[in-house]
N, C-alpha and C. Protein backbone atom coordinates (compact mmCIF):
# COMPACT_ATOMS: atom_id res chain seq x y z
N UNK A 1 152.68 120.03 69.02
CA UNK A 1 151.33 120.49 69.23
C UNK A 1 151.02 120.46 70.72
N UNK A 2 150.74 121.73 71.73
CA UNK A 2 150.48 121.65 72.63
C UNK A 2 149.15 121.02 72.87
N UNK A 3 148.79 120.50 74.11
CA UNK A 3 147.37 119.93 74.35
C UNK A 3 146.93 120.90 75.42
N UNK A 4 145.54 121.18 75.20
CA UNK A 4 144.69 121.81 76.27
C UNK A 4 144.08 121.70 76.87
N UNK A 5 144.02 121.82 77.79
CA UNK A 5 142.73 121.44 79.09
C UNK A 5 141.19 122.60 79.24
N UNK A 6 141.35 123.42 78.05
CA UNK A 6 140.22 124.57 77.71
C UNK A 6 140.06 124.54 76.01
N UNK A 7 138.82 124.60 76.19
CA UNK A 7 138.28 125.01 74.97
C UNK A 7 137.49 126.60 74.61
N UNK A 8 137.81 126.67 73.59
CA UNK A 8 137.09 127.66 73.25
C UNK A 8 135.87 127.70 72.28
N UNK A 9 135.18 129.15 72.37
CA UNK A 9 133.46 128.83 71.86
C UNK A 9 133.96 128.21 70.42
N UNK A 10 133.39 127.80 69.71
CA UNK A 10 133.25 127.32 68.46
C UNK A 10 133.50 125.74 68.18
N UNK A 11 134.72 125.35 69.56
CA UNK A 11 135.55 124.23 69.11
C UNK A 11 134.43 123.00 68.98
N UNK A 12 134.99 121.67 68.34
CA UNK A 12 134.52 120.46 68.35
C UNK A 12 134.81 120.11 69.53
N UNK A 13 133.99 119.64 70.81
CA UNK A 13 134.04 118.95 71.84
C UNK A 13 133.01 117.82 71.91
N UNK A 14 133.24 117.28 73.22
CA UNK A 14 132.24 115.89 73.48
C UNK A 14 132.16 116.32 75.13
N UNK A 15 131.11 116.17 75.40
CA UNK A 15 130.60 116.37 76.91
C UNK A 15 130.04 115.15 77.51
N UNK A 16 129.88 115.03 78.37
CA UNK A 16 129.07 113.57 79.11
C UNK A 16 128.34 114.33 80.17
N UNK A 17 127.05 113.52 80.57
CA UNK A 17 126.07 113.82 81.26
C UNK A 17 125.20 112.61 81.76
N UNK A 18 125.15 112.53 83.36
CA UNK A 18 124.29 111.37 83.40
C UNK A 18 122.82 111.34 82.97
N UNK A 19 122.28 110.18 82.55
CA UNK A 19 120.74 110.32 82.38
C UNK A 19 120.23 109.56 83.51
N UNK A 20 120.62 108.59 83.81
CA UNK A 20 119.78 107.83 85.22
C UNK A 20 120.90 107.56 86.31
N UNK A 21 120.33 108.00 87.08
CA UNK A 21 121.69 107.52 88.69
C UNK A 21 121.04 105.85 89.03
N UNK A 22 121.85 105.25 89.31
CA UNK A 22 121.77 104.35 89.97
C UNK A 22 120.12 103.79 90.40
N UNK A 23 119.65 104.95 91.32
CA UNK A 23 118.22 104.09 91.83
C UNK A 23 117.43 104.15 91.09
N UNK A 24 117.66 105.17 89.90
CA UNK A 24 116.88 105.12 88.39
C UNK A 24 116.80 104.50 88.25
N UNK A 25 117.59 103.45 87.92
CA UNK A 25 117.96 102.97 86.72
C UNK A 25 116.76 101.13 86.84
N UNK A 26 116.79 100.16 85.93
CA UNK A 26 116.14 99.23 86.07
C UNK A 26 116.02 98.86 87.10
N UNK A 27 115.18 97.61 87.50
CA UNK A 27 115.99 96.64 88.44
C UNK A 27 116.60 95.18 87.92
N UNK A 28 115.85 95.46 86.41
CA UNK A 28 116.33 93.62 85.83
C UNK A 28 117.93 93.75 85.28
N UNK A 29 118.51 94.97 85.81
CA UNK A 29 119.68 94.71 85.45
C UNK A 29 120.77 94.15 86.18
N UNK A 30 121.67 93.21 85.89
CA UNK A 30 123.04 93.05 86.61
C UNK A 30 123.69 93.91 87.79
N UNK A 31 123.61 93.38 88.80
CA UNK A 31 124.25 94.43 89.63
C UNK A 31 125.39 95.06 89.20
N UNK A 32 126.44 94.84 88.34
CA UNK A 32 127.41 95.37 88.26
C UNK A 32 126.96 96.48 87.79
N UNK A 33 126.05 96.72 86.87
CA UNK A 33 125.63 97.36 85.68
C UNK A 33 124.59 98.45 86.50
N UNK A 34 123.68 97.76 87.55
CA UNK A 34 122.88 98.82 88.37
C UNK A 34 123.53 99.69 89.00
N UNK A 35 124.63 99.37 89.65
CA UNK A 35 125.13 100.29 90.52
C UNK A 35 126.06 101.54 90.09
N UNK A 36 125.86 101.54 88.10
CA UNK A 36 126.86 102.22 87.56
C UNK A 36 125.06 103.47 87.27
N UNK A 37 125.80 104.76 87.41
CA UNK A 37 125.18 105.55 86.18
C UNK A 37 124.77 105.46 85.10
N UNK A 38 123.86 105.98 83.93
CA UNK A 38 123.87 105.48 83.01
C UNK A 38 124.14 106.94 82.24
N UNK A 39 125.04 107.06 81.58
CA UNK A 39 125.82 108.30 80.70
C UNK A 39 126.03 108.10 79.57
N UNK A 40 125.81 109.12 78.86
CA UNK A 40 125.74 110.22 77.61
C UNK A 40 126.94 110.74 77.61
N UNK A 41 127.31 110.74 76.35
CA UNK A 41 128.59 111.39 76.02
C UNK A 41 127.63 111.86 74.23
N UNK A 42 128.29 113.11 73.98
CA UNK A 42 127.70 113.75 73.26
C UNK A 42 128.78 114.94 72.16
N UNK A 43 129.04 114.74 71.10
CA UNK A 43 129.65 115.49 70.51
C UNK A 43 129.14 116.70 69.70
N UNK A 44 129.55 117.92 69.81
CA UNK A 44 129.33 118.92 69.06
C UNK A 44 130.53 120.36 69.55
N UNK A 45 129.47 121.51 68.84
CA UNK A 45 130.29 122.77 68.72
C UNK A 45 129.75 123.47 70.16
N UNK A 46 130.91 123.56 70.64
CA UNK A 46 131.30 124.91 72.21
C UNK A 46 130.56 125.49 71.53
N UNK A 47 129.16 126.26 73.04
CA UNK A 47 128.77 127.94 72.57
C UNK A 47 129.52 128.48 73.66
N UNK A 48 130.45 127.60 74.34
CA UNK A 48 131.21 129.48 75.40
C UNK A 48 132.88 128.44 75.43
N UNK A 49 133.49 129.01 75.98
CA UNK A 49 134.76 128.60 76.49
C UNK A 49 134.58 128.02 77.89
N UNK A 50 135.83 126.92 78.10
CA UNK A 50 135.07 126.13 79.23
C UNK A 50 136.63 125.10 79.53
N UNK A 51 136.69 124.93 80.90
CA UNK A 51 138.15 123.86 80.99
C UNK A 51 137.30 122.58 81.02
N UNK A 52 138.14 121.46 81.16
CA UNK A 52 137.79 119.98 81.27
C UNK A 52 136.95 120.19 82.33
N UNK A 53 136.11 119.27 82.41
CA UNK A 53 135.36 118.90 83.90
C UNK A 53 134.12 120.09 84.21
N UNK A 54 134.23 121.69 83.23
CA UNK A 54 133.24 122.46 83.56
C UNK A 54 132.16 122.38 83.13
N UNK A 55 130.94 122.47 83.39
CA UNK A 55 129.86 122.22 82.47
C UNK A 55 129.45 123.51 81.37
N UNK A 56 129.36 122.78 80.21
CA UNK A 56 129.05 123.35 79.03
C UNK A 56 127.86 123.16 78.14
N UNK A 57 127.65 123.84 77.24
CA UNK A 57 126.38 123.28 76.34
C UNK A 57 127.13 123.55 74.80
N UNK A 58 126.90 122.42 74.11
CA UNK A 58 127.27 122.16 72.76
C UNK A 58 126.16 122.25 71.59
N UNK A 59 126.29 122.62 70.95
CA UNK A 59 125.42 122.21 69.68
C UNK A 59 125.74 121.26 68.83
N UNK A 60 124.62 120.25 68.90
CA UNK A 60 125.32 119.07 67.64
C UNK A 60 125.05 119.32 66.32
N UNK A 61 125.88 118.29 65.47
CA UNK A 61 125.63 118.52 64.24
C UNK A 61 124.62 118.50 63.62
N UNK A 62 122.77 117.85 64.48
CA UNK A 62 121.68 118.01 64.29
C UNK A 62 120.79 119.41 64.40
N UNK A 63 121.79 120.23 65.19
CA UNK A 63 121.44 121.45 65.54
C UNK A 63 120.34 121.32 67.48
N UNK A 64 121.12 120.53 67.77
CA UNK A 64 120.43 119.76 69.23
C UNK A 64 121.05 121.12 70.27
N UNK A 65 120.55 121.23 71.55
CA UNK A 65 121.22 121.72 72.48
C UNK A 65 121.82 120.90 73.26
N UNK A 66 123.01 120.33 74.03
CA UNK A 66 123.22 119.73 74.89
C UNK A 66 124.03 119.90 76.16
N UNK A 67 123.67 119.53 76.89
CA UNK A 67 124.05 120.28 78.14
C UNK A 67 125.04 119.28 78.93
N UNK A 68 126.51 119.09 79.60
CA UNK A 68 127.09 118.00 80.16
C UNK A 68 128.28 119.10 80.68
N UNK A 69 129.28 117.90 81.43
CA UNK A 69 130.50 118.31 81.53
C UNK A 69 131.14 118.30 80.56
N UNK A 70 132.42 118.67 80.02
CA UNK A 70 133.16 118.83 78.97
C UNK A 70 134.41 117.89 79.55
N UNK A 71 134.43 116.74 78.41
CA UNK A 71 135.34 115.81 78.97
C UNK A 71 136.19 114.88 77.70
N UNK A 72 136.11 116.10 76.77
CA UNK A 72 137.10 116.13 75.83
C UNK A 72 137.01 117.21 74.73
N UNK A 73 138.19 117.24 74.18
CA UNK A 73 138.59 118.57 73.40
C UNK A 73 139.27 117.69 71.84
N UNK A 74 138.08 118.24 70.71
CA UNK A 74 138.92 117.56 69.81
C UNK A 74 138.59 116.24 69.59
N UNK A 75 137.72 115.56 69.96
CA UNK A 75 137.50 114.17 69.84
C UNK A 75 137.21 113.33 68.57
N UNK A 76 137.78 112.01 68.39
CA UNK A 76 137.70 111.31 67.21
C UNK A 76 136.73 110.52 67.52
N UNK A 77 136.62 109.72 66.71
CA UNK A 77 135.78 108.38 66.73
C UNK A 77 136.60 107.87 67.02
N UNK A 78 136.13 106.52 67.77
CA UNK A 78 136.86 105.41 68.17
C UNK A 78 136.08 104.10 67.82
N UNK A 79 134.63 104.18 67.67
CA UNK A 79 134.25 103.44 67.39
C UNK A 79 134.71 102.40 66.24
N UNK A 80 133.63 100.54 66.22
CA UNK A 80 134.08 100.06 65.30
C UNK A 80 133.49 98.71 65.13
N UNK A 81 133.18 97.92 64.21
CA UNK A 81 132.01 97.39 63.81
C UNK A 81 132.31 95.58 64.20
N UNK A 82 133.84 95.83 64.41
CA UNK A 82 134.58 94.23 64.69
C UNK A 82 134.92 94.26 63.56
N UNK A 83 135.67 92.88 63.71
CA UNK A 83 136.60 92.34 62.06
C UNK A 83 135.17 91.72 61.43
N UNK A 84 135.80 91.86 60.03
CA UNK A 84 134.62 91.31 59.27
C UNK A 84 135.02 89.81 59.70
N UNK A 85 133.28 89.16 58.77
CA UNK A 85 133.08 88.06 59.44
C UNK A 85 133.63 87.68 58.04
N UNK A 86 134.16 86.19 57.82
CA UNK A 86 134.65 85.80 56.90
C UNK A 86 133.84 85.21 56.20
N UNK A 87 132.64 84.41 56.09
CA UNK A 87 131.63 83.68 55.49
C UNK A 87 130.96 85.30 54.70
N UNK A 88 130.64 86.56 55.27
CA UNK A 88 129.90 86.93 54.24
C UNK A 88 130.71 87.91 53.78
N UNK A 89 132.32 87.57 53.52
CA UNK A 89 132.43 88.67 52.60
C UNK A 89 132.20 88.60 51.22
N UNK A 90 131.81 87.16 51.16
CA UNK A 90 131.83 87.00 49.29
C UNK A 90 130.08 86.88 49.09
N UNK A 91 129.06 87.25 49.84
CA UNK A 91 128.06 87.44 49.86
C UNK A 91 127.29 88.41 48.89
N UNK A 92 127.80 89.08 48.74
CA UNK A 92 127.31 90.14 47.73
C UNK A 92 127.83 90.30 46.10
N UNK A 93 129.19 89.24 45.96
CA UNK A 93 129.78 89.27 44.88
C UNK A 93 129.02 87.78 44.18
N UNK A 94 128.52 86.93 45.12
CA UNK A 94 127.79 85.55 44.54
C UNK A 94 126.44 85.57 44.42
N UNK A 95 125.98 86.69 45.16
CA UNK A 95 124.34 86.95 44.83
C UNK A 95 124.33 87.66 43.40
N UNK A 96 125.25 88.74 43.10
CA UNK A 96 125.15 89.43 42.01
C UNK A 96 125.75 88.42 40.51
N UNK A 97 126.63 87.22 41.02
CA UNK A 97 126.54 86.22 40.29
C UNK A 97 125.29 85.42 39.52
N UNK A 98 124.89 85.03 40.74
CA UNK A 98 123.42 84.29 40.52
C UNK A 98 122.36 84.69 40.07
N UNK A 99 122.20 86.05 40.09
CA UNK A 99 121.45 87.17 40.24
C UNK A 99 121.63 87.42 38.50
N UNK A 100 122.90 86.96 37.69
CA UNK A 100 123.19 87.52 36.63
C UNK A 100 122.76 86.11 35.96
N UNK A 101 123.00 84.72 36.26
CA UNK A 101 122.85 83.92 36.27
C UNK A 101 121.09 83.59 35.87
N UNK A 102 120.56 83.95 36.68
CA UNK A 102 119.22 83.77 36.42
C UNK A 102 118.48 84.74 35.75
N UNK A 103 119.10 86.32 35.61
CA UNK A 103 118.55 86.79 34.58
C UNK A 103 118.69 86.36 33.18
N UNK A 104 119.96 85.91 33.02
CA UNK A 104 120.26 85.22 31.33
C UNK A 104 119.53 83.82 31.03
N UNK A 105 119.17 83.65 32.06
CA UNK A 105 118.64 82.19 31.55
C UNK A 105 116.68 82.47 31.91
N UNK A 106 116.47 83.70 32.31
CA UNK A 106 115.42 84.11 31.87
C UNK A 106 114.49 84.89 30.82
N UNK A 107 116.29 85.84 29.61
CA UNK A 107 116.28 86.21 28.78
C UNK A 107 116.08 85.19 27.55
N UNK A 108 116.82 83.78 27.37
CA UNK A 108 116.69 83.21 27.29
C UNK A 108 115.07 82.31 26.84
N UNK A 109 114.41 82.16 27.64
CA UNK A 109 113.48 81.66 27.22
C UNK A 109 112.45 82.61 26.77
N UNK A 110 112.57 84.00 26.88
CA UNK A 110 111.16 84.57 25.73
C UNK A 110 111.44 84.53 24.44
């Protein structure tokens, strides 16, 4: 599978766009953190053809306009929620226990 550095109108892309530069941005924040941009990355459908790095406008799957550089072609999720926590995975199987638990012993007394 070749890889491309252009997209064409229709494709699934993700664009990025800054929203605050730097002197925007807070002041209660961390310097590391002030002195960065603060950017948008945004996924949807190409309305034109466009290489990496050109600016484009996408339509999202909300039917949004968005306007950025184009700084991927094809993009997945990467996101991810962490490992589950181990205390509540049996959380929902012992409530519906108890839960069964106290309905029978409320059937029970009428």
């Amino acid at each position: 599978m070749a890889v491309s550095n252009r997209c064409e109108q229709g494709e699934w892309v993700e664009v990025e766009r800054v929203l605050l530069e730097p002197a925007d941005r807070s002041p209660n924040l961390p310097p590391e953190t002030a002195e960065k941009p603060l950017l948008l990355w945004s996924k949807g459908f190409a309305t034109a053809s466009a290489a990496l790095g050109e600016e484009l406008t996408v339509e999202t799957m909300t039917g949004r306009s968005v306007t950025g550089r184009l700084s991927a072609i094809n993009p997945g999720y990467t996101h991810t929620f962490g490992s589950p926590v181990p205390e509540l995975s049996t959380v929902g199987r012992d409530l519906r226990a108890r839960l069964a638990t106290w309905r029978a012993s409320q059937s029970a007394g009428e």
